[in-house]
N, C-alpha and C. Protein backbone atom coordinates (compact mmCIF):
# COMPACT_ATOMS: atom_id res chain seq x y z
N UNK A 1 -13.04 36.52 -36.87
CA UNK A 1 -11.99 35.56 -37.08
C UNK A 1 -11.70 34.80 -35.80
N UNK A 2 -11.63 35.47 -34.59
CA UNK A 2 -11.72 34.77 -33.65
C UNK A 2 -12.76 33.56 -33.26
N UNK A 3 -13.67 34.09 -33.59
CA UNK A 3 -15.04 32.42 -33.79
C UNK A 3 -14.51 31.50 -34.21
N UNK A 4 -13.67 31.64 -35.17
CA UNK A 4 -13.65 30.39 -36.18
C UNK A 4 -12.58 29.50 -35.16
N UNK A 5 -11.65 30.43 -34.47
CA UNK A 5 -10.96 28.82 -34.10
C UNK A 5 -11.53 29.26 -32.60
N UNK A 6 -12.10 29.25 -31.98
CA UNK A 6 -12.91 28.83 -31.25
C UNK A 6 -13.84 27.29 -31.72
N UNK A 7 -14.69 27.19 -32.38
CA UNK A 7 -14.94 26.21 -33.02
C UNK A 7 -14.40 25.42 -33.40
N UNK A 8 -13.08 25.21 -33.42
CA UNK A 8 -12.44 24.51 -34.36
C UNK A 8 -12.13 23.46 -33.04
N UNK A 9 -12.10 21.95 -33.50
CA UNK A 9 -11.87 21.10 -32.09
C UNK A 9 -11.09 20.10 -32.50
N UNK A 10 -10.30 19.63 -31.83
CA UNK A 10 -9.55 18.47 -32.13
C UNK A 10 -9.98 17.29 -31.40
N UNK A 11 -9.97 16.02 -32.61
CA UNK A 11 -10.71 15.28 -32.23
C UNK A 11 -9.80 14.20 -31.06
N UNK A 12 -10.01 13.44 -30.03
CA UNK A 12 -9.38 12.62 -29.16
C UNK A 12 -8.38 12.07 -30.55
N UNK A 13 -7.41 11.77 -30.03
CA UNK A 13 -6.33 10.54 -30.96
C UNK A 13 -6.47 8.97 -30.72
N UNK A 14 -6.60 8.89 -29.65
CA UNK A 14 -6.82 7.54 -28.84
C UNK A 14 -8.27 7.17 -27.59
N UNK A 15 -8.95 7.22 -28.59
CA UNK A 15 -10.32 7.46 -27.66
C UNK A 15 -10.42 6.03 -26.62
N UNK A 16 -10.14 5.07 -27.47
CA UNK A 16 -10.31 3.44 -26.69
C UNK A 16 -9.14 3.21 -25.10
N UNK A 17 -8.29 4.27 -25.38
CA UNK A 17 -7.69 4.25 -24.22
C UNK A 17 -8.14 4.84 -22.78
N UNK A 18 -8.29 4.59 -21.83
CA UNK A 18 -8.36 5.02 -20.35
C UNK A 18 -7.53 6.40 -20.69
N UNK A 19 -8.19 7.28 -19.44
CA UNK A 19 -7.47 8.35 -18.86
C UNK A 19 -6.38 7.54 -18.04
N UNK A 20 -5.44 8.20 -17.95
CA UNK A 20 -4.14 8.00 -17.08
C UNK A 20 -4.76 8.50 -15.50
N UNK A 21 -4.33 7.59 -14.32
CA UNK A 21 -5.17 7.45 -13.22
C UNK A 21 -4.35 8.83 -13.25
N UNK A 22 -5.09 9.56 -12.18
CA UNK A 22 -4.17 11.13 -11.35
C UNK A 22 -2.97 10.68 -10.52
N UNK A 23 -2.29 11.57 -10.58
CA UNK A 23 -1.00 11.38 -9.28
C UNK A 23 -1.31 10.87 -8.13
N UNK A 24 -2.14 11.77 -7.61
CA UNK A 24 -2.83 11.21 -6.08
C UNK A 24 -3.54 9.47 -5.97
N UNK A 25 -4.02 9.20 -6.96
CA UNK A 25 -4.67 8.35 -6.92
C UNK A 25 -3.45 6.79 -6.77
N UNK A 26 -2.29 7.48 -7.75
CA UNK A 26 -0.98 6.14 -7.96
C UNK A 26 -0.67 6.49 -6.62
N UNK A 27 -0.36 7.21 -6.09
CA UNK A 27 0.54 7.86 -4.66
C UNK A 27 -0.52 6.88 -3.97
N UNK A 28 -1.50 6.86 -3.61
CA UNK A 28 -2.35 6.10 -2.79
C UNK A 28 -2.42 4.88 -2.97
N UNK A 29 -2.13 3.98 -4.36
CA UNK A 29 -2.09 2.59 -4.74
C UNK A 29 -0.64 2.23 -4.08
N UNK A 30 -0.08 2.96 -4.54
CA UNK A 30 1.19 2.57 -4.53
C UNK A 30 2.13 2.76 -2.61
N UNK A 31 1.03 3.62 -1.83
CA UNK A 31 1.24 3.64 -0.79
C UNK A 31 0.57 2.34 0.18
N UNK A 32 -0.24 1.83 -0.16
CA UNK A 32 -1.03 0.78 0.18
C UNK A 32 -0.10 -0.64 -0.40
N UNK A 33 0.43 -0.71 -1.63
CA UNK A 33 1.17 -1.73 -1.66
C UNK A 33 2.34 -2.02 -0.57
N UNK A 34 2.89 -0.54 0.03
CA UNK A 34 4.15 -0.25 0.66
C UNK A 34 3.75 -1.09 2.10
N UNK A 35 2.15 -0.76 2.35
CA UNK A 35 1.80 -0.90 3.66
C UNK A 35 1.48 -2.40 3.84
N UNK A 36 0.76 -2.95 2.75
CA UNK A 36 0.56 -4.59 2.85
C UNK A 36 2.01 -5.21 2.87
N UNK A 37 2.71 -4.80 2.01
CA UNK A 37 4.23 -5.80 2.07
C UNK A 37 5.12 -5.41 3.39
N UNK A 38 4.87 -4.16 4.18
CA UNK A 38 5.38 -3.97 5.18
C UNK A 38 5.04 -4.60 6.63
N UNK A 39 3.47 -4.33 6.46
CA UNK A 39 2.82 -5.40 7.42
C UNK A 39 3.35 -6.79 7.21
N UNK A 40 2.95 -7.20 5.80
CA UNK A 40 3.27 -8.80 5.46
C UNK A 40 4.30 -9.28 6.15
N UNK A 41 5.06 -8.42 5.94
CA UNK A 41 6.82 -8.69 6.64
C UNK A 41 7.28 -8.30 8.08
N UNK A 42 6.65 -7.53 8.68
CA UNK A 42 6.31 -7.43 10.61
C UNK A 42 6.09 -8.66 10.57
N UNK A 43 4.42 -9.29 10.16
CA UNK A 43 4.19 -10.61 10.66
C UNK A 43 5.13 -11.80 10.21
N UNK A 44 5.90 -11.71 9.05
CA UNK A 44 6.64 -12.31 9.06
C UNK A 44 7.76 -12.88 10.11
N UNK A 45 8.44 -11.68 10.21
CA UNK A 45 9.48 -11.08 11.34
C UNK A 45 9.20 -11.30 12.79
N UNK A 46 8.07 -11.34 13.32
CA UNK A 46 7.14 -11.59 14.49
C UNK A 46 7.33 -13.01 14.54
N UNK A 47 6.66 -13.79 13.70
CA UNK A 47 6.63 -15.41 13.31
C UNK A 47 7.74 -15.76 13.51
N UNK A 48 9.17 -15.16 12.38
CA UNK A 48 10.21 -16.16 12.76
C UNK A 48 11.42 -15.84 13.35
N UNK A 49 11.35 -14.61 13.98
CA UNK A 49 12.64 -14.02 14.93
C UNK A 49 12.81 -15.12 15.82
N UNK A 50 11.53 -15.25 16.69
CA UNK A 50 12.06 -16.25 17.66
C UNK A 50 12.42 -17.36 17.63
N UNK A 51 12.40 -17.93 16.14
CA UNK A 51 12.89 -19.86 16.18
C UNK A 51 14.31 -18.56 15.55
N UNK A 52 14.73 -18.13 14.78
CA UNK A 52 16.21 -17.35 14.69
C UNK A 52 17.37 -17.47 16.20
N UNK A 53 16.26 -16.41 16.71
CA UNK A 53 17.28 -16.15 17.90
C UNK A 53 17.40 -17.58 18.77
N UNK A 54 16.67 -18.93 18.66
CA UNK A 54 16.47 -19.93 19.87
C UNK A 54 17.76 -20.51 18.85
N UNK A 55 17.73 -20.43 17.35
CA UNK A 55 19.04 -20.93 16.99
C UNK A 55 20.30 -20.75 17.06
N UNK A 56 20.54 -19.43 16.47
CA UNK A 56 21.58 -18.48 16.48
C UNK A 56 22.42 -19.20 17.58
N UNK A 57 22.37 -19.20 19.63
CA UNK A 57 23.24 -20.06 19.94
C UNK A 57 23.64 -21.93 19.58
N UNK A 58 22.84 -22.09 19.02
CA UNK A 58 23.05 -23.79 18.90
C UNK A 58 24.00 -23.53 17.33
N UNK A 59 23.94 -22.39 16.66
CA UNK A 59 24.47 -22.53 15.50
C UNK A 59 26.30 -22.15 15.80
N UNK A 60 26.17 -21.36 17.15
CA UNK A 60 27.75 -20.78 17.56
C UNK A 60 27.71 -19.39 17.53
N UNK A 61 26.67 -18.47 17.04
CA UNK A 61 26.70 -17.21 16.95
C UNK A 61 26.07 -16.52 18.06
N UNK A 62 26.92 -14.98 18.25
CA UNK A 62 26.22 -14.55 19.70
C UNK A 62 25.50 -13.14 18.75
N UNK A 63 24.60 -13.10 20.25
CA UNK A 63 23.63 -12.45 19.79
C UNK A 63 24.03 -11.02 20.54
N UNK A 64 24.51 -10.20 19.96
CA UNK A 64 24.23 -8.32 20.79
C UNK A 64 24.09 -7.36 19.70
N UNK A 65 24.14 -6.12 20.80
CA UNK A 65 23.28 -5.06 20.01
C UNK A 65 22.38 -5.03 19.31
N UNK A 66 21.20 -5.99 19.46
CA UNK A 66 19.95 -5.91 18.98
C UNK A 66 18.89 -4.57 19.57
N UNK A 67 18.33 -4.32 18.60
CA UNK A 67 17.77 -2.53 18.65
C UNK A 67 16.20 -3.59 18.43
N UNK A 68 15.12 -2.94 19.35
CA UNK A 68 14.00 -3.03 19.18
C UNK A 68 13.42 -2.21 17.98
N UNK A 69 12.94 -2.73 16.99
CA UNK A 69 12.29 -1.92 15.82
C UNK A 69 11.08 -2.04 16.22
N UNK A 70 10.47 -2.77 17.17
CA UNK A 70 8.85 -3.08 17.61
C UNK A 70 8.23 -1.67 16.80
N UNK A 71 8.03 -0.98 18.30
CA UNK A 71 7.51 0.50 18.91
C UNK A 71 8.02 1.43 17.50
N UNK A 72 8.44 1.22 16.37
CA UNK A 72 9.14 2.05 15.83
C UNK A 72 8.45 1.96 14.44
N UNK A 73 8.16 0.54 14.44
CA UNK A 73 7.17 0.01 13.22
C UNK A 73 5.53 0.23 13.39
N UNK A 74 5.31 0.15 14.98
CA UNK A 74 3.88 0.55 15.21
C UNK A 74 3.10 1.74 15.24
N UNK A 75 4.18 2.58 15.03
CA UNK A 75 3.75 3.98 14.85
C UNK A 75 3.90 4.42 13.45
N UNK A 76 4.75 3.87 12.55
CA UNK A 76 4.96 3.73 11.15
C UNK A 76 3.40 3.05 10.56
N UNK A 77 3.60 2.16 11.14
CA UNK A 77 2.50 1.35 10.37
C UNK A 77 0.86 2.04 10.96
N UNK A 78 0.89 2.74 12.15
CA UNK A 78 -0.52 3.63 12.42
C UNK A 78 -0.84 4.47 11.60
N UNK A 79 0.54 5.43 11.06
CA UNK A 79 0.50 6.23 10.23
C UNK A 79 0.16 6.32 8.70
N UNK A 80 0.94 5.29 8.22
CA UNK A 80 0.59 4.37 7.04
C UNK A 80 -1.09 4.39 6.78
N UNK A 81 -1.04 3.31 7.86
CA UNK A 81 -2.60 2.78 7.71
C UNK A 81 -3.81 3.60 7.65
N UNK A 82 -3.84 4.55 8.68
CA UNK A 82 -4.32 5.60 8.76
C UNK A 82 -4.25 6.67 7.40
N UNK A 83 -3.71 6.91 7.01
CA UNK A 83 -3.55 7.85 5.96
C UNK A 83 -4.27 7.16 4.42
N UNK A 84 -3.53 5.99 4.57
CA UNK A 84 -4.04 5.19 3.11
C UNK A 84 -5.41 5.08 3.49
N UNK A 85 -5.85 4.15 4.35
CA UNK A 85 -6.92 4.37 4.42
C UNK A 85 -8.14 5.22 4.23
N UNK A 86 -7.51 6.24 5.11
CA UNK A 86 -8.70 7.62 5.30
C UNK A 86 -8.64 8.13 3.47
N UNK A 87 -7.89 8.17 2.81
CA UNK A 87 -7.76 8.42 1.66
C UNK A 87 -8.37 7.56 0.57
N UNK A 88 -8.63 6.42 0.77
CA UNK A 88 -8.96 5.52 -0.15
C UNK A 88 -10.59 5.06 0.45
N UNK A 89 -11.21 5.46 1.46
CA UNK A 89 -12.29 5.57 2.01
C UNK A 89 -12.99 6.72 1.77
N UNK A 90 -12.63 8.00 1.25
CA UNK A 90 -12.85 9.24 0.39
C UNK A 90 -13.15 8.39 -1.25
N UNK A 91 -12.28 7.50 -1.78
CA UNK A 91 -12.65 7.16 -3.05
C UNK A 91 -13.88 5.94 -3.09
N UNK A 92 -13.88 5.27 -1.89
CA UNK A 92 -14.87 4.00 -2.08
C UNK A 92 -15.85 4.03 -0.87
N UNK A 93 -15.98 4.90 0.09
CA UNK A 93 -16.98 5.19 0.52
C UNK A 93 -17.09 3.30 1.62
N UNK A 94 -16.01 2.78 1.82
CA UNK A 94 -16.39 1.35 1.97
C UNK A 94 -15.81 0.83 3.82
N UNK A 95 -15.65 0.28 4.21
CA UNK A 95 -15.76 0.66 5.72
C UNK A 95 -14.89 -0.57 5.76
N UNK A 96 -14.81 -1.56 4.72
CA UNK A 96 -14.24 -3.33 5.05
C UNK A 96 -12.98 -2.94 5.46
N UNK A 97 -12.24 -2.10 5.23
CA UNK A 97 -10.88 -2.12 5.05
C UNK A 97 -10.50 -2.14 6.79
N UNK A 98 -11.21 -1.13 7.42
CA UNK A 98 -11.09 -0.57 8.71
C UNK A 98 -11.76 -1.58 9.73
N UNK A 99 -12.76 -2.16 9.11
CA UNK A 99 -12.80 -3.30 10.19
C UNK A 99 -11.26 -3.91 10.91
N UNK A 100 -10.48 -4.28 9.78
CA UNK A 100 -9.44 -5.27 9.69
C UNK A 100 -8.13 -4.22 10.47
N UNK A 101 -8.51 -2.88 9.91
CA UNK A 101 -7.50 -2.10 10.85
C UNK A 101 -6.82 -1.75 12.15
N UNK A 102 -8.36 -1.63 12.14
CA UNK A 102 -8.46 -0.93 13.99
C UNK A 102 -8.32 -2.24 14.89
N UNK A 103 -8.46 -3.02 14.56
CA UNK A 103 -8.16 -4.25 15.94
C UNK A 103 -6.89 -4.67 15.49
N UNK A 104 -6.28 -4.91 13.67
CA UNK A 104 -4.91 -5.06 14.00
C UNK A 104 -4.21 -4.05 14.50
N UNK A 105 -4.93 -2.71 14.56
CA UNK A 105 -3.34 -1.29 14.98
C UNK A 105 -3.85 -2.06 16.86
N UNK A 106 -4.93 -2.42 17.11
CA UNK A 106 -5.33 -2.06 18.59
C UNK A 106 -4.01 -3.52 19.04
N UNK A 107 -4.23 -4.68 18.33
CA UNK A 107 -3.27 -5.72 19.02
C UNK A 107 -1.77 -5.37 19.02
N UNK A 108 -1.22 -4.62 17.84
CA UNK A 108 0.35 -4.48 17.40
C UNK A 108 0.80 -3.36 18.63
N UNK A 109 -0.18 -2.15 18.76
CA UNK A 109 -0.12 -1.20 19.96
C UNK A 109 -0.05 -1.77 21.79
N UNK A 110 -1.28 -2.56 22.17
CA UNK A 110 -0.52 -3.33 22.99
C UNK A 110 0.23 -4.38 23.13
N UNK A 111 0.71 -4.62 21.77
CA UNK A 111 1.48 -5.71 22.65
C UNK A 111 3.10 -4.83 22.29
N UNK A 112 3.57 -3.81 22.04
CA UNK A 112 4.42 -3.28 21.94
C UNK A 112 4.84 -1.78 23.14
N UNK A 113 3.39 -1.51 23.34
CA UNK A 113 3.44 -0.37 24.69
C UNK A 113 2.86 -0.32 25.27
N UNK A 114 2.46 -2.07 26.27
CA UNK A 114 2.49 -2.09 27.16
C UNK A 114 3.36 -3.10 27.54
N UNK A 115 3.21 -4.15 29.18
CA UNK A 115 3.68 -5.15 29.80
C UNK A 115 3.92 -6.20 28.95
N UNK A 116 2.92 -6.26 28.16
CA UNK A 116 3.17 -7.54 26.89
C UNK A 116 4.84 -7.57 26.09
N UNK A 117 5.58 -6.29 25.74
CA UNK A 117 6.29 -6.38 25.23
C UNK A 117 7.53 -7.07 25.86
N UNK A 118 7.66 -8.23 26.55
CA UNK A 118 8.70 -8.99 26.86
C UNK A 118 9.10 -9.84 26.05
N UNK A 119 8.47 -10.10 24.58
CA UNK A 119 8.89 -10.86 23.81
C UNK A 119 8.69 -12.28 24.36
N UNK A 120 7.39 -12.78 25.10
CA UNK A 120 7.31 -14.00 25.28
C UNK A 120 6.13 -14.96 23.88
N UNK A 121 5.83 -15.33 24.28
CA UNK A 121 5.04 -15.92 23.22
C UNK A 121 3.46 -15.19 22.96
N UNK A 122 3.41 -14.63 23.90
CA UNK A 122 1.83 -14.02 23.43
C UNK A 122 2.19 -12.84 22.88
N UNK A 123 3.37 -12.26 22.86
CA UNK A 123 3.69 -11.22 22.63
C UNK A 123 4.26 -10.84 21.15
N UNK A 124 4.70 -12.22 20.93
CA UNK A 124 4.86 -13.02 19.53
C UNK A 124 3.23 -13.37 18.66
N UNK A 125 2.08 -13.71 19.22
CA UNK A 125 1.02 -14.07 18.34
C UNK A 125 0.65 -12.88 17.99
N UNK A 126 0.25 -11.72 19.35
CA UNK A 126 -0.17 -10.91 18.87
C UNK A 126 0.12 -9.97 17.87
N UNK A 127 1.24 -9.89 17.56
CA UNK A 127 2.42 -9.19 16.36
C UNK A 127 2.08 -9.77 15.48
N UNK A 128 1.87 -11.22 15.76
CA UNK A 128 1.78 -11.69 14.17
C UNK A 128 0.50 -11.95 13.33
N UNK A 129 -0.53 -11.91 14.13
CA UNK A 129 -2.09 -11.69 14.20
C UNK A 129 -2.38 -10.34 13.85
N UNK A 130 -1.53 -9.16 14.31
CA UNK A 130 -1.91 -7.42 14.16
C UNK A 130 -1.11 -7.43 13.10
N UNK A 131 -0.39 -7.94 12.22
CA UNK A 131 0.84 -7.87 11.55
C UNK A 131 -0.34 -8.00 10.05
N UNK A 132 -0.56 -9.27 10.52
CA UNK A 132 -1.45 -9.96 8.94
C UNK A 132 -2.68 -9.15 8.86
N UNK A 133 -3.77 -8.68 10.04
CA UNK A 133 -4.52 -7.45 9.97
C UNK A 133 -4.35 -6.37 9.50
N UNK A 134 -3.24 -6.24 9.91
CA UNK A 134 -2.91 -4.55 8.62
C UNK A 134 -2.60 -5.07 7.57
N UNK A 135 -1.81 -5.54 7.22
CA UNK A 135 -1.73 -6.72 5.91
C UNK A 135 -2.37 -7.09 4.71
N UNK A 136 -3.70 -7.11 5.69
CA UNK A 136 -4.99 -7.41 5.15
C UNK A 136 -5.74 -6.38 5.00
N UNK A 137 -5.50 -5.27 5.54
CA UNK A 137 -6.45 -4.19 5.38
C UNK A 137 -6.14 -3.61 4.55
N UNK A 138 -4.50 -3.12 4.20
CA UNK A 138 -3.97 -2.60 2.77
C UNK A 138 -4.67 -3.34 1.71
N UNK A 139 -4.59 -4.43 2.03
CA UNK A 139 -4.69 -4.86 0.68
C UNK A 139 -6.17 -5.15 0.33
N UNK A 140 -7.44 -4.91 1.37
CA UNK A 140 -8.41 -5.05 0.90
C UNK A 140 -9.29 -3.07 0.35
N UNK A 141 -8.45 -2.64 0.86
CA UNK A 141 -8.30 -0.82 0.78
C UNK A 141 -7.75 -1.01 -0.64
N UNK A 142 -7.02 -1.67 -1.02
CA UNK A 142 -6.32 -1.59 -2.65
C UNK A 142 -6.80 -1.84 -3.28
N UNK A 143 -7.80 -3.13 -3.19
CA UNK A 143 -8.74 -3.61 -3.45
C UNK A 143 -10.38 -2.61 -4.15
N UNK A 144 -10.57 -2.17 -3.07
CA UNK A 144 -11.65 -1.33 -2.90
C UNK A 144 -11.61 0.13 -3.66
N UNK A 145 -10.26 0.32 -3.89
CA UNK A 145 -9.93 1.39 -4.52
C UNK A 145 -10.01 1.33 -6.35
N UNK A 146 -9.43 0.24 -6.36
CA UNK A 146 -9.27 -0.38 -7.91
C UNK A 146 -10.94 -0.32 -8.32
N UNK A 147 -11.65 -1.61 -7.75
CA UNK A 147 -12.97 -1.56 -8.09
C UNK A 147 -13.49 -0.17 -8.19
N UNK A 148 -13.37 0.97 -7.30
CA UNK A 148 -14.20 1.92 -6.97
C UNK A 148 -13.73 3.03 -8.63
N UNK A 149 -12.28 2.69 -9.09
CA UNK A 149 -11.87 3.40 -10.61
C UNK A 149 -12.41 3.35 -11.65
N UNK A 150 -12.81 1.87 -11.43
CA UNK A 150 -13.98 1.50 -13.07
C UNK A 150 -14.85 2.20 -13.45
């Protein structure tokens, strides 16, 4: 009697549908979206702090207690990048993403810890150049990940 429902199988209900991606796999999409819109918005922030602050006095408003988030985002965003990456390079085996990485973490790193960080204008491109590089690397890692599901 035991044979019999051994044998016995139930057929799929919804065969035309996809498997539901795994946890890990959304955790990793969805960590990579976090990291492109976060980058997106450094370089944003990089770009237009400084026409802000050159206004702010011509508008009448003073400027204090401003907190450097630089150094605070560049280690956020190493971590980020690094992780999504190394994780989504396990699923696609694909190297494009890290091109775009490693020279944006290498520009956002010096120009935040070292001499560069005076907030002059080169100090401004390079943020916003390492900003859109990670930017770009999330999102070509998101990229690479999707294709690599099919």
């Amino acid at each position: 009697m035991l044979y019999c429902f051994k044998s016995f199988r139930i057929p799929p209900l919804m065969s035309a549908v996809p498997p539901a991606m795994p946890p890990s796999q959304t955790a990793l999409r969805r960590a990579d979206r976090v990291g492109f819109a976060a980058s997106f918005l450094c370089a944003v922030h990089c770009a237009l702090l400084p026409v802000l602050l050159g206004l702010m006095p011509a508008l009448g408003l003073k400027i204090g207690g401003w907190i450097d988030f630089d150094q605070a985002f560049v280690v956020f965003a190493s971590l980020l990048g690094a992780t999504t990456l190394g994780l989504g390079y396990r699923r696609h085996r694909a190297f494009h993403a890290w091109v775009l990485l490693v020279p944006g973490l290498l520009l956002v790193w010096v120009a935040s810890f070292t001499a560069l960080h005076d907030h002059t204008t080169t100090h401004v491109v390079m943020m916003t150049v390492g900003g859109l590089a990670l930017a770009a690397a999330h999102l070509i890692n998101l990229r690479l990940t999707h294709a690599a599901r099919r």
